[in-house]
Protein backbone atom coordinates (compact mmCIF):
# COMPACT_ATOMS: atom_id res chain seq x y z
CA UNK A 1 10.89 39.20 16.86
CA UNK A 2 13.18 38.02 14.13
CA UNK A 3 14.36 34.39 14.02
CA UNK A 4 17.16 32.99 11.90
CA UNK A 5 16.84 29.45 10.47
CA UNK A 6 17.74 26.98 11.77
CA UNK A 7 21.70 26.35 9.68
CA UNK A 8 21.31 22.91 7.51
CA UNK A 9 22.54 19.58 9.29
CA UNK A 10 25.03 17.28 7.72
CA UNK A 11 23.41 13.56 7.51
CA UNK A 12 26.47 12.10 8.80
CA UNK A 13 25.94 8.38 7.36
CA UNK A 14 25.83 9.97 4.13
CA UNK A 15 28.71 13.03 4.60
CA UNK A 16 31.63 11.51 2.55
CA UNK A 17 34.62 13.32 3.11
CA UNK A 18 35.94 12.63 -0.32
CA UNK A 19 32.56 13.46 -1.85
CA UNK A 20 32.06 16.01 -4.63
CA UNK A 21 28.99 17.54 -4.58
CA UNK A 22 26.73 18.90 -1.46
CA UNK A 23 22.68 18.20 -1.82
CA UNK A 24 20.33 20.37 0.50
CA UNK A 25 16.79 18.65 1.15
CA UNK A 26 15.05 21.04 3.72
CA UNK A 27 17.23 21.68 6.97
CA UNK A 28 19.97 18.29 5.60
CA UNK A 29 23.10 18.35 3.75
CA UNK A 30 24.60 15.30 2.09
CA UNK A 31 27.80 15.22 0.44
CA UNK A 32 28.14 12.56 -2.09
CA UNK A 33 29.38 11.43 -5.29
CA UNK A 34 28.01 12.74 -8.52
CA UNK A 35 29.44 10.34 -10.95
CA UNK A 36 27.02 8.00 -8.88
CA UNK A 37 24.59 10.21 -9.19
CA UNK A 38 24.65 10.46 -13.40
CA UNK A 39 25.37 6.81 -13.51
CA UNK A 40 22.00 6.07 -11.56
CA UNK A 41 19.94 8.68 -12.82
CA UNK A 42 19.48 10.17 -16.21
CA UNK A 43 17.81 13.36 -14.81
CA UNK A 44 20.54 13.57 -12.13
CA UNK A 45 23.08 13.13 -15.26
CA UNK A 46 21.47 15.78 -17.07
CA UNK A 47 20.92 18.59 -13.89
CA UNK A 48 24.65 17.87 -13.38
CA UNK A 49 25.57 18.32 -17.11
CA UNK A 50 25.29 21.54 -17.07
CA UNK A 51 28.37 23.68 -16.21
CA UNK A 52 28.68 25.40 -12.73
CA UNK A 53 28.55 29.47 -12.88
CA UNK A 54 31.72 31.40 -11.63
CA UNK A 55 29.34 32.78 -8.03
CA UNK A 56 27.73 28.97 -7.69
CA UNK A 57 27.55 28.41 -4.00
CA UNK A 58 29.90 26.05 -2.30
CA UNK A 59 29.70 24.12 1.05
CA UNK A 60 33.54 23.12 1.98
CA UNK A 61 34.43 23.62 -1.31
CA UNK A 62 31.46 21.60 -3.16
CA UNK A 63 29.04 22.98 -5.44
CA UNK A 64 25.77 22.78 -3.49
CA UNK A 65 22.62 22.06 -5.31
CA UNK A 66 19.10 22.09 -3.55
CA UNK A 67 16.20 19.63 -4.37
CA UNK A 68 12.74 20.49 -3.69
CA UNK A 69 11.72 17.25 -1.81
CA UNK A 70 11.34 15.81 2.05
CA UNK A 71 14.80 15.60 3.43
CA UNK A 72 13.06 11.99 5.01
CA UNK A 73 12.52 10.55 1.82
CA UNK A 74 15.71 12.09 0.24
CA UNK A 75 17.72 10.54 3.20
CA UNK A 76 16.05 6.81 2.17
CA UNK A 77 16.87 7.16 -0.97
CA UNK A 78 20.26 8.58 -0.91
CA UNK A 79 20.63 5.29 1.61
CA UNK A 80 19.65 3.30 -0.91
CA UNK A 81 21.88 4.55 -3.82
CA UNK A 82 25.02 4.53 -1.77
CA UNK A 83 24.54 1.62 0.56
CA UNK A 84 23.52 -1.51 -1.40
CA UNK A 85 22.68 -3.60 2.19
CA UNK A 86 20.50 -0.57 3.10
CA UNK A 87 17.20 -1.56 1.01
CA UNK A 88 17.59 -5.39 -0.12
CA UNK A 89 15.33 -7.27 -2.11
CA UNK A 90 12.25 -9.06 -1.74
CA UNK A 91 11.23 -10.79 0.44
CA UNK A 92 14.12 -8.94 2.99
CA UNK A 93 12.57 -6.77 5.80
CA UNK A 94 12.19 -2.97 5.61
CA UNK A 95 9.53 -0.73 6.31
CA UNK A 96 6.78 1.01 4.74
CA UNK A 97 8.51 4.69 4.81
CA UNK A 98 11.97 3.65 2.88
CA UNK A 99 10.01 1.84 0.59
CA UNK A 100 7.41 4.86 -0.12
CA UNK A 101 10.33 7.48 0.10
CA UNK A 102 12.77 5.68 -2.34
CA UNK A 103 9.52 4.90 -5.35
CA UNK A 104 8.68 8.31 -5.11
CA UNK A 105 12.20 9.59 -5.77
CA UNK A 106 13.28 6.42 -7.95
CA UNK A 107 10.29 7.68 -10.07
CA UNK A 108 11.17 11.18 -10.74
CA UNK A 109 14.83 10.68 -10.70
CA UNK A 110 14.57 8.32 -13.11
CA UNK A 111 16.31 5.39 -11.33
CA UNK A 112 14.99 2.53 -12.69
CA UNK A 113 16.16 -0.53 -10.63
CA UNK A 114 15.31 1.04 -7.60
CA UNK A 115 11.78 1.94 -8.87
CA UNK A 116 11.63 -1.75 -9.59
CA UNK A 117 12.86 -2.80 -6.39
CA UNK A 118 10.78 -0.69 -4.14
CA UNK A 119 7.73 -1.87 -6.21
CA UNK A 120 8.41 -5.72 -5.93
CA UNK A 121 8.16 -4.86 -1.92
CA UNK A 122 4.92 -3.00 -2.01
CA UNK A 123 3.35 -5.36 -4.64
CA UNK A 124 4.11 -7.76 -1.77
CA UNK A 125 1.25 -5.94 0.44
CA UNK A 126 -1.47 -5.02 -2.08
CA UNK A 127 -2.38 -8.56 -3.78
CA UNK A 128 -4.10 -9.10 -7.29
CA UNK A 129 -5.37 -11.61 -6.22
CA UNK A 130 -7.81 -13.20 -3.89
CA UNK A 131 -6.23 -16.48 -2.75
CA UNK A 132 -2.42 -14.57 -1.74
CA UNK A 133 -5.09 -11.58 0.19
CA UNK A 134 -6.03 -14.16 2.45
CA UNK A 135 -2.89 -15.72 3.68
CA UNK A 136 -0.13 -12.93 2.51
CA UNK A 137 1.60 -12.39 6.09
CA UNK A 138 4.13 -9.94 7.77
CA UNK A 139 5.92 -13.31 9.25
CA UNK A 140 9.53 -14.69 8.34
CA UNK A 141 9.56 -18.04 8.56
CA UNK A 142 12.00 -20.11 6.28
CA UNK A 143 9.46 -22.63 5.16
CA UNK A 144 6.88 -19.78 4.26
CA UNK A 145 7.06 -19.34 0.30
CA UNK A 146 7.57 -15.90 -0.72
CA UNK A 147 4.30 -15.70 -2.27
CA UNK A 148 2.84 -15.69 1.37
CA UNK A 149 5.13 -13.07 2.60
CA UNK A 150 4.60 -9.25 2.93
CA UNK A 151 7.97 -7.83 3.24
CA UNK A 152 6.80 -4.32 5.44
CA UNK A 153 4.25 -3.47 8.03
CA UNK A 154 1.73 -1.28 7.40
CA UNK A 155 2.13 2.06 8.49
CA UNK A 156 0.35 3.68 11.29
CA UNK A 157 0.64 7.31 10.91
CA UNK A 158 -3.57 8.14 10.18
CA UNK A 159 -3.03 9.86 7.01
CA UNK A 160 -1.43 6.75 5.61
CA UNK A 161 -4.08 5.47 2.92
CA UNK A 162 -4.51 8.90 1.28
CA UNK A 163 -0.66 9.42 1.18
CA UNK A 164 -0.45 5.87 -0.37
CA UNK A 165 -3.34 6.92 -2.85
CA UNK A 166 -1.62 10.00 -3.93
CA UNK A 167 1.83 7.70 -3.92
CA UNK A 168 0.78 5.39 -6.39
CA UNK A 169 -0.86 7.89 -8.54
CA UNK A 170 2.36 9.69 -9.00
CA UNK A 171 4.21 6.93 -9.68
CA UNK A 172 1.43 5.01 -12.15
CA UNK A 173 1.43 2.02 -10.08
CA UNK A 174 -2.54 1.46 -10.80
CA UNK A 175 -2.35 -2.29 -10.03
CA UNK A 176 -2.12 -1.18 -6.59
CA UNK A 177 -4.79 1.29 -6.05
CA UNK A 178 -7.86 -1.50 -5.32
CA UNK A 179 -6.52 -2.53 -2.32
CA UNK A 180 -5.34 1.01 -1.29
CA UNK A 181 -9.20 2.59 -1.93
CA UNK A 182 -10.59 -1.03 -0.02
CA UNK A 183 -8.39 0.27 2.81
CA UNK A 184 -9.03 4.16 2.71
CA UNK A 185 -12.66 2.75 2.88
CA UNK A 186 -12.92 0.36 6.36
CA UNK A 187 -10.69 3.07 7.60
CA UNK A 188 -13.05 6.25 6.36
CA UNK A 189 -14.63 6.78 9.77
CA UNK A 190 -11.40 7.55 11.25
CA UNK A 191 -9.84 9.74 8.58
CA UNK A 192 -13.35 11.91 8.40
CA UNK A 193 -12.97 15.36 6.77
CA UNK A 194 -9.38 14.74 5.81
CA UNK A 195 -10.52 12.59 3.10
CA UNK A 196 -11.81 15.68 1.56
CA UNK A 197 -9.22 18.06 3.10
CA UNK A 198 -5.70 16.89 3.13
CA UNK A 199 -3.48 15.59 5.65
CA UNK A 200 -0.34 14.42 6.20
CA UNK A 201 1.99 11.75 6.40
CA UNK A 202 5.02 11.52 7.62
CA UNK A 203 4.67 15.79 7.65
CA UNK A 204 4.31 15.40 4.05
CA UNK A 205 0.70 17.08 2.52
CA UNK A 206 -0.94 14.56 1.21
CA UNK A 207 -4.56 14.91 -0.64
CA UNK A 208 -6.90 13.12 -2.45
CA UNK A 209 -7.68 14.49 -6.39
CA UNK A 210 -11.00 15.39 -6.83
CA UNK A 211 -11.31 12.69 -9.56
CA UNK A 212 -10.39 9.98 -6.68
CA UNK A 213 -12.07 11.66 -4.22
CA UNK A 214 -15.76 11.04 -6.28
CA UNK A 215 -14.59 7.30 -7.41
CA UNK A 216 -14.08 6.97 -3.41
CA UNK A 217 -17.65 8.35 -2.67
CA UNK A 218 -19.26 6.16 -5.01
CA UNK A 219 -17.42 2.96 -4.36
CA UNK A 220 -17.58 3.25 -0.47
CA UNK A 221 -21.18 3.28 -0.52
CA UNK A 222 -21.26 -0.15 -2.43
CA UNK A 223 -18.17 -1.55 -0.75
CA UNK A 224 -20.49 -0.92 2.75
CA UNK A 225 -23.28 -1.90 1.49
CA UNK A 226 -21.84 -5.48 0.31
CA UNK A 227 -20.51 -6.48 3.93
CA UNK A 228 -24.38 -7.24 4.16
CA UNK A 229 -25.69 -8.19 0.56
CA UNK A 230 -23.15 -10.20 -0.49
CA UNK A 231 -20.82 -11.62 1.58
CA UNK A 232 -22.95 -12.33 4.75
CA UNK A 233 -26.18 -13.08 2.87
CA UNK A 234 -25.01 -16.82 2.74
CA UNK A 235 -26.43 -16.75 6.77
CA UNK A 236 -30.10 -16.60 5.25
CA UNK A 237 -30.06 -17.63 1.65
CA UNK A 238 -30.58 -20.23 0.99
CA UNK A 239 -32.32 -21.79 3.96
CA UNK A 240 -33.18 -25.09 2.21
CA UNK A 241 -29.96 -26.61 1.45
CA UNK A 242 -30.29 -30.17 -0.20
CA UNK A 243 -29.25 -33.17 1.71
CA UNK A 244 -29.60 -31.19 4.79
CA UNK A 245 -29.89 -33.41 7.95
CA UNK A 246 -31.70 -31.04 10.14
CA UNK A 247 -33.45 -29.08 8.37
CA UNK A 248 -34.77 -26.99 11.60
CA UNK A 249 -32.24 -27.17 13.93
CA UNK A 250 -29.59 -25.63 10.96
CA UNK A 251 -31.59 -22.98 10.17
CA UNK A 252 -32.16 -22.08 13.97
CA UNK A 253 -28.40 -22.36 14.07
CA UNK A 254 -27.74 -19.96 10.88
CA UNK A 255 -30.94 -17.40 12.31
CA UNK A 256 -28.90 -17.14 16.12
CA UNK A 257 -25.65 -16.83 13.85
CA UNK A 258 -27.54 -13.65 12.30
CA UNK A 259 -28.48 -12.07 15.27
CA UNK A 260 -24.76 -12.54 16.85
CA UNK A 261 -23.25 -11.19 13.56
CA UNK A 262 -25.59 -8.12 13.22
CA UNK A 263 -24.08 -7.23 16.78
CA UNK A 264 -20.63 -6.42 15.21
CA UNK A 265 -21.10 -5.72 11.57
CA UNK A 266 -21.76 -1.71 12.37
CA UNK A 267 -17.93 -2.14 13.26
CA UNK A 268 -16.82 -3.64 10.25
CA UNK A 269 -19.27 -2.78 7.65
CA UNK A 270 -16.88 -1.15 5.62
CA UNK A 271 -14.45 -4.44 5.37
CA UNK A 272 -16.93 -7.09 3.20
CA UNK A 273 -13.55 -9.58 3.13
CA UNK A 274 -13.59 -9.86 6.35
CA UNK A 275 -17.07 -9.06 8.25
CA UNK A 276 -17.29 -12.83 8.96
CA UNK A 277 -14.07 -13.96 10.28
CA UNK A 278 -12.16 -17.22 10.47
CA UNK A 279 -13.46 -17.73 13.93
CA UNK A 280 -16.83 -17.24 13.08
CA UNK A 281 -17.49 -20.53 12.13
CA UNK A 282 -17.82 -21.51 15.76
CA UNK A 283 -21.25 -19.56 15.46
CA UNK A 284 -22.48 -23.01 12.93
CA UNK A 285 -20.63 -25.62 15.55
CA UNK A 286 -23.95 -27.26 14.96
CA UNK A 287 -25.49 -27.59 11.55
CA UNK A 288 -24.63 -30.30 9.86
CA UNK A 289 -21.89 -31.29 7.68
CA UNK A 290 -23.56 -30.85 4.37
CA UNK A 291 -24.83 -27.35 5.55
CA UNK A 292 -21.28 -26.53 6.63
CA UNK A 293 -19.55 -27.29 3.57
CA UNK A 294 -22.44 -25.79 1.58
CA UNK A 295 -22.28 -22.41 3.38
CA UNK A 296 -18.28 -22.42 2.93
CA UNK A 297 -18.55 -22.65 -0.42
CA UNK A 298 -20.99 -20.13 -0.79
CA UNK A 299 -19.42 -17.61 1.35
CA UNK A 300 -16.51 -18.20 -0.82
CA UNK A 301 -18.49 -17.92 -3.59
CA UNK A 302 -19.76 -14.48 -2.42
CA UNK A 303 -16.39 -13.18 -1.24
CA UNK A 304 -14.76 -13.80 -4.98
CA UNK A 305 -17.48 -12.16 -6.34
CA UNK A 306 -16.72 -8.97 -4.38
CA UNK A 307 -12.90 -8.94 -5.17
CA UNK A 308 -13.73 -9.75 -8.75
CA UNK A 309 -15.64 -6.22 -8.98
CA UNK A 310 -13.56 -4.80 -6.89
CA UNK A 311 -11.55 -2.37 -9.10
CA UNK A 312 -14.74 -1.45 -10.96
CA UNK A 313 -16.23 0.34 -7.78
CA UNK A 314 -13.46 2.94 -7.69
CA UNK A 315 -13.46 3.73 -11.43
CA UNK A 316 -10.11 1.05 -11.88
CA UNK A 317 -9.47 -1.37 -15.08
CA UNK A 318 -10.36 -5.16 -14.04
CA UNK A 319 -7.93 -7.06 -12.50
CA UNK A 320 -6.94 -9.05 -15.51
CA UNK A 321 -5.48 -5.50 -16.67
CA UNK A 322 -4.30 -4.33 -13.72
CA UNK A 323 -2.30 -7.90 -13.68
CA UNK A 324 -0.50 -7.11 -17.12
CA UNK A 325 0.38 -3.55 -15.85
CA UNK A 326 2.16 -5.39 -12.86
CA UNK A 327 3.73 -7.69 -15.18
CA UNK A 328 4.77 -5.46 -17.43
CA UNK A 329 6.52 -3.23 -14.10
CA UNK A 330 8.08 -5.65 -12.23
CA UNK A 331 7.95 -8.93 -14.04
CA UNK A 332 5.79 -12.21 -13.44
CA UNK A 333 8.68 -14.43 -11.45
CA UNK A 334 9.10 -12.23 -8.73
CA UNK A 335 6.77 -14.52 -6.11
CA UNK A 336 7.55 -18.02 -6.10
């Protein structure tokens, strides 16, 4: 049986009555403003250059132009052309979708402080550096600096670290991948085949390239493999710590610590930042205070390492590189 398609829906909060040109994004209309359009974007400026034919199609009298992209993300960034409280800067709240939806179309329509904008946020969540991973925050508080905050949630659709993968990709926002592959990688078990496969986010096909889908074989393997190596082997080496004060009853204490540790790590193998957790500590209540501080430091020790050669794993430029490509995107002054 024959079915008819479903006729287009006007997006209300962006269906100006005065408006002079009709977009179509899947099943949505919008009718807006095109000198906004060419004032914002150069390619919008030049698709709109070009004279109208005689038979163009109108909708209530508008020329109607279709664009081949996801009437969600067209919607967010439409939002955020014509409503300047809709998308803020950092550190404001917004979410994870507007923020993907609008860089995706800022980047191929050319809009350049929206681009910006939208990459300030998501910078926000995917840190260069170590010391801002550990205590960046999805938490408002007016005496927080904006260096701790992260402006979004993270998503929780389950294709969401591929999508963000193929995301940043498009849009060359390499200083960004690390932490997006790190991610893709404690959350691999989940995602299985659809690593390999495709998904979807947000009922947008999303897939891996082949090129990232090798650099994420090889660097999963030594991103698991490190949970244990490196950033837990300060539990065993070294055992003789100078200046200890107990020699025997620390190590009994850092040998029960192992065997409570190995009970978990199968869990979290696949997150080496994080396999031994704030709380963890409690397991060494009782070694001494030179042991303590000793094993702090070298867990530290063992946890920069890790970050350091991070990028390196999944076929990324070091971080000092990746830093300068941020830099030279949204500017150093950003977090302060």
């Amino acid at each position: 049986m024959n079915t008819q398609p479903n006729p287009p829906k006007r997006v209300e909060e962006l269906w100006f009555e005065d408006g002079n040109i009709v977009l179509q994004a899947g099943d949505s209309h919008y009718r807006v403003y095109r000198g906004v359009l060419a004032a914002r974007s150069p390619v919008f400026r030049d698709m709109l250059a070009f004279p109208q034919p005689a038979d163009s199609e109108l909708v209530d009298g508008c020329p109607l132009v279709r664009l081949p992209d996801c009437d969600i993300e067209v919607t967010f960034f439409l939002k955020a052309i014509f409503d300047p409280e809709f998308l803020r800067p950092f550190p404001s709240r917004t979410t994870f979708d507007i923020l993907a939806g609008c860089l995706r179309l800022s980047h191929k329509y050319e809009v350049a402080g929206l681009r910006r904008l939208c990459l300030v946020h998501l910078s926000s969540g995917y840190d260069t550096e170590l010391s801002r991973f550990d205590v960046a925050t999805y938490y408002f508080d007016d005496k927080l600096p904006a260096w701790r905050i992260t402006s979004w949630p993270w998503p929780s659709d389950s294709g969401d670290e591929i999508y963000i993968i193929q995301l940043f990709r498009e849009v060359e926002a390499t200083w960004l991948l690390p932490n997006a592959f790190y991610n893709l990688s404690y959350s691999a078990k989940e995602l299985g085949r659809d690593i390999f496969h495709g998904t979807s986010f947000n009922d947008i096909p999303c897939n891996l390239s082949v090129e990232d889908q090798n650099s994420f074989v090889e660097g999963q393997a030594i991103q698991s493999h490190s949970a244990i190596t490196d950033t837990l082997q300060f539990l065993a080496d070294p055992l003789d710590i100078q200046g200890c004060k107990s020699p025997t009853e620390c190590a009994l204490e850092r040998f029960k610590a192992i065997g409570e540790v190995r009970e978990s790590v199968s869990d979290v193998s696949s997150d080496p930042l994080d396999v031994w957790r704030s709380d963890d500590w409690d397991l060494l209540a009782d070694v001494c205070d030179v042991c303590l501080s000793v094993l702090k430091e070298t867990h530290q020790a063992a946890r920069q390492a890790f970050w350091d050669k991070l990028p390196g794993l999944y076929g990324l430029p070091p971080w000092d590189e990746l830093e300068k490509m941020k830099v030279a995107a949204i500017g150093n002054s950003w977090l302060c």
